[in-house]
C-alpha atoms as a PDB file:
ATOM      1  CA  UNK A   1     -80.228  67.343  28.948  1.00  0.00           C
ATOM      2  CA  UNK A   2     -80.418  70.965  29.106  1.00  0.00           C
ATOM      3  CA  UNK A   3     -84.269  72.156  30.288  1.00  0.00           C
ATOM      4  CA  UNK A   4     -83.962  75.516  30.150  1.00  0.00           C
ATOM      5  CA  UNK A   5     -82.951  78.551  27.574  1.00  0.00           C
ATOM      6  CA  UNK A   6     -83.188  81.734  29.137  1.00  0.00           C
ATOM      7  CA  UNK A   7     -82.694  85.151  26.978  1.00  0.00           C
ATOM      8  CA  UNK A   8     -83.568  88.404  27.163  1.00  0.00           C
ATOM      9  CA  UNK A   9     -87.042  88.571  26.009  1.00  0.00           C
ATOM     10  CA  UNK A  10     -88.132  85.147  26.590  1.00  0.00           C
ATOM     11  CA  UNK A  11     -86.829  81.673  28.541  1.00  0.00           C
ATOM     12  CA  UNK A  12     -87.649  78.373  27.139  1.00  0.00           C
ATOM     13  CA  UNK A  13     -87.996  75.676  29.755  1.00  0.00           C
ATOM     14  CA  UNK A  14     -90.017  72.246  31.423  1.00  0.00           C
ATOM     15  CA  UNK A  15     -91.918  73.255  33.953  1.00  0.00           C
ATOM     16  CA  UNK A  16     -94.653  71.262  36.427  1.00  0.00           C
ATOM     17  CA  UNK A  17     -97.569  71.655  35.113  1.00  0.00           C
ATOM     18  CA  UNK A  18     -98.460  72.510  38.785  1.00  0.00           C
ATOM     19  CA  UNK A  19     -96.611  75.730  37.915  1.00  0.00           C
ATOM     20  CA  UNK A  20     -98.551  76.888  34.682  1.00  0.00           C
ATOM     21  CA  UNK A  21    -101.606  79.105  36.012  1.00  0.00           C
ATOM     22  CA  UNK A  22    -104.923  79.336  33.857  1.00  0.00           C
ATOM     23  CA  UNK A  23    -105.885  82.853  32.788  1.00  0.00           C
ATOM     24  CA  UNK A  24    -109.624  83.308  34.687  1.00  0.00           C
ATOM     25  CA  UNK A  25    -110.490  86.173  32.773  1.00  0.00           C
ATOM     26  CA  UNK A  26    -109.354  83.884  28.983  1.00  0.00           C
ATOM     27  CA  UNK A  27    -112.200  84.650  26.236  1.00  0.00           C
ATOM     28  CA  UNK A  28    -112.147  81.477  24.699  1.00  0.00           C
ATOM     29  CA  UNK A  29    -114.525  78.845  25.286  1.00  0.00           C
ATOM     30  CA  UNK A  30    -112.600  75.553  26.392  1.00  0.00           C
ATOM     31  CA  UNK A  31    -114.769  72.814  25.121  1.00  0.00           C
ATOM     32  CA  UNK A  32    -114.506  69.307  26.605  1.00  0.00           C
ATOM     33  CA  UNK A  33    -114.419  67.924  22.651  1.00  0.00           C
ATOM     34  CA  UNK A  34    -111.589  70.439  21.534  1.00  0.00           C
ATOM     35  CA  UNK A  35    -109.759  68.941  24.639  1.00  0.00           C
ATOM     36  CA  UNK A  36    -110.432  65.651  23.662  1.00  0.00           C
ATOM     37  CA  UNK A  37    -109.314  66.040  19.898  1.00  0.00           C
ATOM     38  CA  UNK A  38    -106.150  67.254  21.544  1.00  0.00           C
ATOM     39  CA  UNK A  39    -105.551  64.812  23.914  1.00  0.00           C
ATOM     40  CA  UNK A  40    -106.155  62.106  20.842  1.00  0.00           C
ATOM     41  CA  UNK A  41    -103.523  64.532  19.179  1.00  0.00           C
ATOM     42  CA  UNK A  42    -100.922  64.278  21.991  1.00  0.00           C
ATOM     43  CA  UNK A  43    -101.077  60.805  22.392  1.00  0.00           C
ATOM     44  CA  UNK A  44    -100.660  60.101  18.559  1.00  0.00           C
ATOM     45  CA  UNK A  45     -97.759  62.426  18.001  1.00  0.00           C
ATOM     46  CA  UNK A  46     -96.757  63.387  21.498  1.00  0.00           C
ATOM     47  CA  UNK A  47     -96.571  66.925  23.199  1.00  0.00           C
ATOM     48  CA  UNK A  48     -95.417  69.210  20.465  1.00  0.00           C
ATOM     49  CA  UNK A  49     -96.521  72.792  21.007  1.00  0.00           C
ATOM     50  CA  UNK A  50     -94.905  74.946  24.206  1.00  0.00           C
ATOM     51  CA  UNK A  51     -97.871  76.846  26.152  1.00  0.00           C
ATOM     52  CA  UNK A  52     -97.090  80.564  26.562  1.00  0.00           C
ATOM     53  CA  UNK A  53     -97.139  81.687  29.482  1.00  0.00           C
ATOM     54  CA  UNK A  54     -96.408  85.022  31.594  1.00  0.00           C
ATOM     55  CA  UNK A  55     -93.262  85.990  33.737  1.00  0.00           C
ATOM     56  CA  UNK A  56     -96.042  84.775  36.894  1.00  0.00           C
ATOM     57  CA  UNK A  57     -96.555  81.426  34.678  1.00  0.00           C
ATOM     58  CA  UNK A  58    -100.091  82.499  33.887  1.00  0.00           C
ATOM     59  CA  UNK A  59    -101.334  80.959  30.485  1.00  0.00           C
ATOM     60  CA  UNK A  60    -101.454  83.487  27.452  1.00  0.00           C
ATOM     61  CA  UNK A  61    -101.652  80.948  25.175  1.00  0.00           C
ATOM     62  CA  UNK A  62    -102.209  77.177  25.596  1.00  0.00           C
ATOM     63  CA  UNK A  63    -105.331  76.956  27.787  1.00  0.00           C
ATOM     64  CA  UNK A  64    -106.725  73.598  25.795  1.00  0.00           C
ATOM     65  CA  UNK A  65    -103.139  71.613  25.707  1.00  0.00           C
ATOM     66  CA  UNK A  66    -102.984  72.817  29.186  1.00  0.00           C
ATOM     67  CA  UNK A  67    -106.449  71.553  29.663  1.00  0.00           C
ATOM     68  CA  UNK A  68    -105.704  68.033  27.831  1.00  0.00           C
ATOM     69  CA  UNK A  69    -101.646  67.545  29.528  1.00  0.00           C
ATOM     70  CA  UNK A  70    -103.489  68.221  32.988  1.00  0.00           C
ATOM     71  CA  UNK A  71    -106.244  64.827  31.967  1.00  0.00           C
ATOM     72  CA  UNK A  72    -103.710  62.944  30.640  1.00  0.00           C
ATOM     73  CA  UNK A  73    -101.557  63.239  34.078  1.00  0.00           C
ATOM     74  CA  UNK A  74     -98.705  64.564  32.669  1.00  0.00           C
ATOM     75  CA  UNK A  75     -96.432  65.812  35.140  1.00  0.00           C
ATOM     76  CA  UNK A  76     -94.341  68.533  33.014  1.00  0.00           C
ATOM     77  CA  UNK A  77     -94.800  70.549  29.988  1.00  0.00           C
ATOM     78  CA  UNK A  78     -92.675  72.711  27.807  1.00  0.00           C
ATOM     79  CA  UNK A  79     -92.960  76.930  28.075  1.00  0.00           C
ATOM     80  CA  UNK A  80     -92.410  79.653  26.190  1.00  0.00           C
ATOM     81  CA  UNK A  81     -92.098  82.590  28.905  1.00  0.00           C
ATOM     82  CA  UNK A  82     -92.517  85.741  27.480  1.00  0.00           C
ATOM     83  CA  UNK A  83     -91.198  87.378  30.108  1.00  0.00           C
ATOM     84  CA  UNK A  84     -90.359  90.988  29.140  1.00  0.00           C
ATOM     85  CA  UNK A  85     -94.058  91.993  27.731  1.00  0.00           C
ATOM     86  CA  UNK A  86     -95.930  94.657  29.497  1.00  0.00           C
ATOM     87  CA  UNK A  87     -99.434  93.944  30.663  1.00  0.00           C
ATOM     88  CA  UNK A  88    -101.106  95.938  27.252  1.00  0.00           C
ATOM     89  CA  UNK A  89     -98.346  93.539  25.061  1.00  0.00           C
ATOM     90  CA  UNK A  90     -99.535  90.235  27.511  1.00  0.00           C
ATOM     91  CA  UNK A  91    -103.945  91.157  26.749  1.00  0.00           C
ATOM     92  CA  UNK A  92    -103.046  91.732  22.692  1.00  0.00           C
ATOM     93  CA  UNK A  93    -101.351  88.814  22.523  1.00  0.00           C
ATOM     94  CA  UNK A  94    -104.079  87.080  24.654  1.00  0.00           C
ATOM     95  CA  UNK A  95    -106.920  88.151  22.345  1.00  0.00           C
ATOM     96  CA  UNK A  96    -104.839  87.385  18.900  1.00  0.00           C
ATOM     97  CA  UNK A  97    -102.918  84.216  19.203  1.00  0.00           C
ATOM     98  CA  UNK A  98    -105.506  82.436  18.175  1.00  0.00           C
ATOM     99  CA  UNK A  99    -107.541  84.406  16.189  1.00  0.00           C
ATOM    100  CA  UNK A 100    -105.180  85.467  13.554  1.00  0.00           C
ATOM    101  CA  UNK A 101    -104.652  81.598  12.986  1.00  0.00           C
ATOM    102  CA  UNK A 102    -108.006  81.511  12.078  1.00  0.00           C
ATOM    103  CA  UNK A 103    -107.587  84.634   9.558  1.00  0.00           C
ATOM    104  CA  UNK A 104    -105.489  81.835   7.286  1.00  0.00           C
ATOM    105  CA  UNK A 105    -106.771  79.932   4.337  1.00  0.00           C
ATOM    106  CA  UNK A 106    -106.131  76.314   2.826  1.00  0.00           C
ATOM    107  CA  UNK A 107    -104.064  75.289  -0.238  1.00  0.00           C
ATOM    108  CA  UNK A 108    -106.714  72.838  -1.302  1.00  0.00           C
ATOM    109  CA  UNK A 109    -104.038  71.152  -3.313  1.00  0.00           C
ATOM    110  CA  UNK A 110    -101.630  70.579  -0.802  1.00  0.00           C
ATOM    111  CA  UNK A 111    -103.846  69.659   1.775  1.00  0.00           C
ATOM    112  CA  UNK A 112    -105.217  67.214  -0.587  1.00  0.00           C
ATOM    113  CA  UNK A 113    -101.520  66.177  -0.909  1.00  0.00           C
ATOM    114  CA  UNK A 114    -100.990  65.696   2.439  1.00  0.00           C
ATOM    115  CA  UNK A 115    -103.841  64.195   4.122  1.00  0.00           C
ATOM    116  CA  UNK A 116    -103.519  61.271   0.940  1.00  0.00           C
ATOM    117  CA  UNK A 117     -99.839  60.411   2.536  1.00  0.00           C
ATOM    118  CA  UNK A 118    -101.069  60.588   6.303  1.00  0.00           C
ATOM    119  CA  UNK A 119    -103.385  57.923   8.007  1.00  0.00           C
ATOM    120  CA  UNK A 120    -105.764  60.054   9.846  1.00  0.00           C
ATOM    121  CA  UNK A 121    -108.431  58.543  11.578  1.00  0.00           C
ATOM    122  CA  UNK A 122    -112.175  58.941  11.638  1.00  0.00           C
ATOM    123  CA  UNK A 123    -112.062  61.900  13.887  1.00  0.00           C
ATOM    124  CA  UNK A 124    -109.442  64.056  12.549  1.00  0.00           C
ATOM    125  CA  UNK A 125    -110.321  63.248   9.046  1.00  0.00           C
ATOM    126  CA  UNK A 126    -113.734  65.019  10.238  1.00  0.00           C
ATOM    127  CA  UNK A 127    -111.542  68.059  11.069  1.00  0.00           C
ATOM    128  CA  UNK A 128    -110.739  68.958   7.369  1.00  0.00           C
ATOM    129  CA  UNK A 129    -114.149  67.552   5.533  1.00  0.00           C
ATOM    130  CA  UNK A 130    -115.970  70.610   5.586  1.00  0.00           C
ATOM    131  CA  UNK A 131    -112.325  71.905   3.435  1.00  0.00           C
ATOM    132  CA  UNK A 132    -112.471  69.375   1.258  1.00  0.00           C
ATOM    133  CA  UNK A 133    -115.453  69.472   0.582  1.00  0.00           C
ATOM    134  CA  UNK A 134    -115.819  72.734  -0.374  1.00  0.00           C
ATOM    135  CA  UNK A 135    -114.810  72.779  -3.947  1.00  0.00           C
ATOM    136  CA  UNK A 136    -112.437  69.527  -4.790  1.00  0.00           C
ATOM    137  CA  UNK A 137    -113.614  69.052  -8.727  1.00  0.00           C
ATOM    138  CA  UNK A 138    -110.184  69.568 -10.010  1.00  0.00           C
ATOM    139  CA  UNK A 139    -109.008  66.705  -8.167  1.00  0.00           C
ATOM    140  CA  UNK A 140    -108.690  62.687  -8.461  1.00  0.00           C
ATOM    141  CA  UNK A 141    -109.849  61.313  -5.548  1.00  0.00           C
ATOM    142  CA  UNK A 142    -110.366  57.862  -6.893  1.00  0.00           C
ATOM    143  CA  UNK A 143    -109.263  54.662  -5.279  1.00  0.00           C
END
């Protein structure tokens, strides 16, 4: 099995997750519940996100899986090294990976859609109550 795609801009590859470096200076708040949540996450549906890293392996973006892999002793983890971004490109995309994601809205609809064909439990149903919640009329939600 191939564990490594290299290109010009970028590799793809396992790594130890002795390699992988946190950021000291990262903005976000790492929060022992958000690590939690995504431990739960990982061990219902596996590792499925790459953490970005640096060309010196340092974490751009990633810092909670990073956080959860490292607690559950996992041993390697999958990285996207952006490896051909200055250090002005590397802080941007530090400071709006994960804000932009929270710049996105719902599709009531679908969500509604999908979360009534997955079994979510107690916990990450409490993820998406304050959406549903906000304005569901439209909807049959009987049982």
């Amino acid at each position: 099995m191939t564990k490594e795609i290299n290109t010009k801009d970028y590799d793809l590859k396992v790594v130890s997750i002795f390699d992988i470096k946190p950021y000291k200076n990262n903005p976000r708040n790492v929060n022992q519940n958000a690590i939690d949540q995504v431990k739960k996450s990982i061990e219902q549906n596996k590792f499925s996100n790459v953490i970005v890293v640096d060309k010196n392996m340092e974490v751009i973006a990633g810092h909670t899986r990073l956080e959860a892999a490292k607690q559950l002793n996992m041993m390697e983890l999958p990285v996207f090294v952006a490896k051909d971004l200055s250090e002005e490109q590397t802080r941007r995309l530090r400071l709006l990976d994960n804000r932009l994601v929270e710049q996105t809205t719902w599709d009531i609809k679908k969500l509604v859609e999908e979360i009534e064909q997955t079994q979510l439990d107690d916990d990450f149903m409490g993820l998406f109550e304050p959406l549903m919640n906000e304005d569901l009329s439209e909807f049959d939600l009987s049982d």
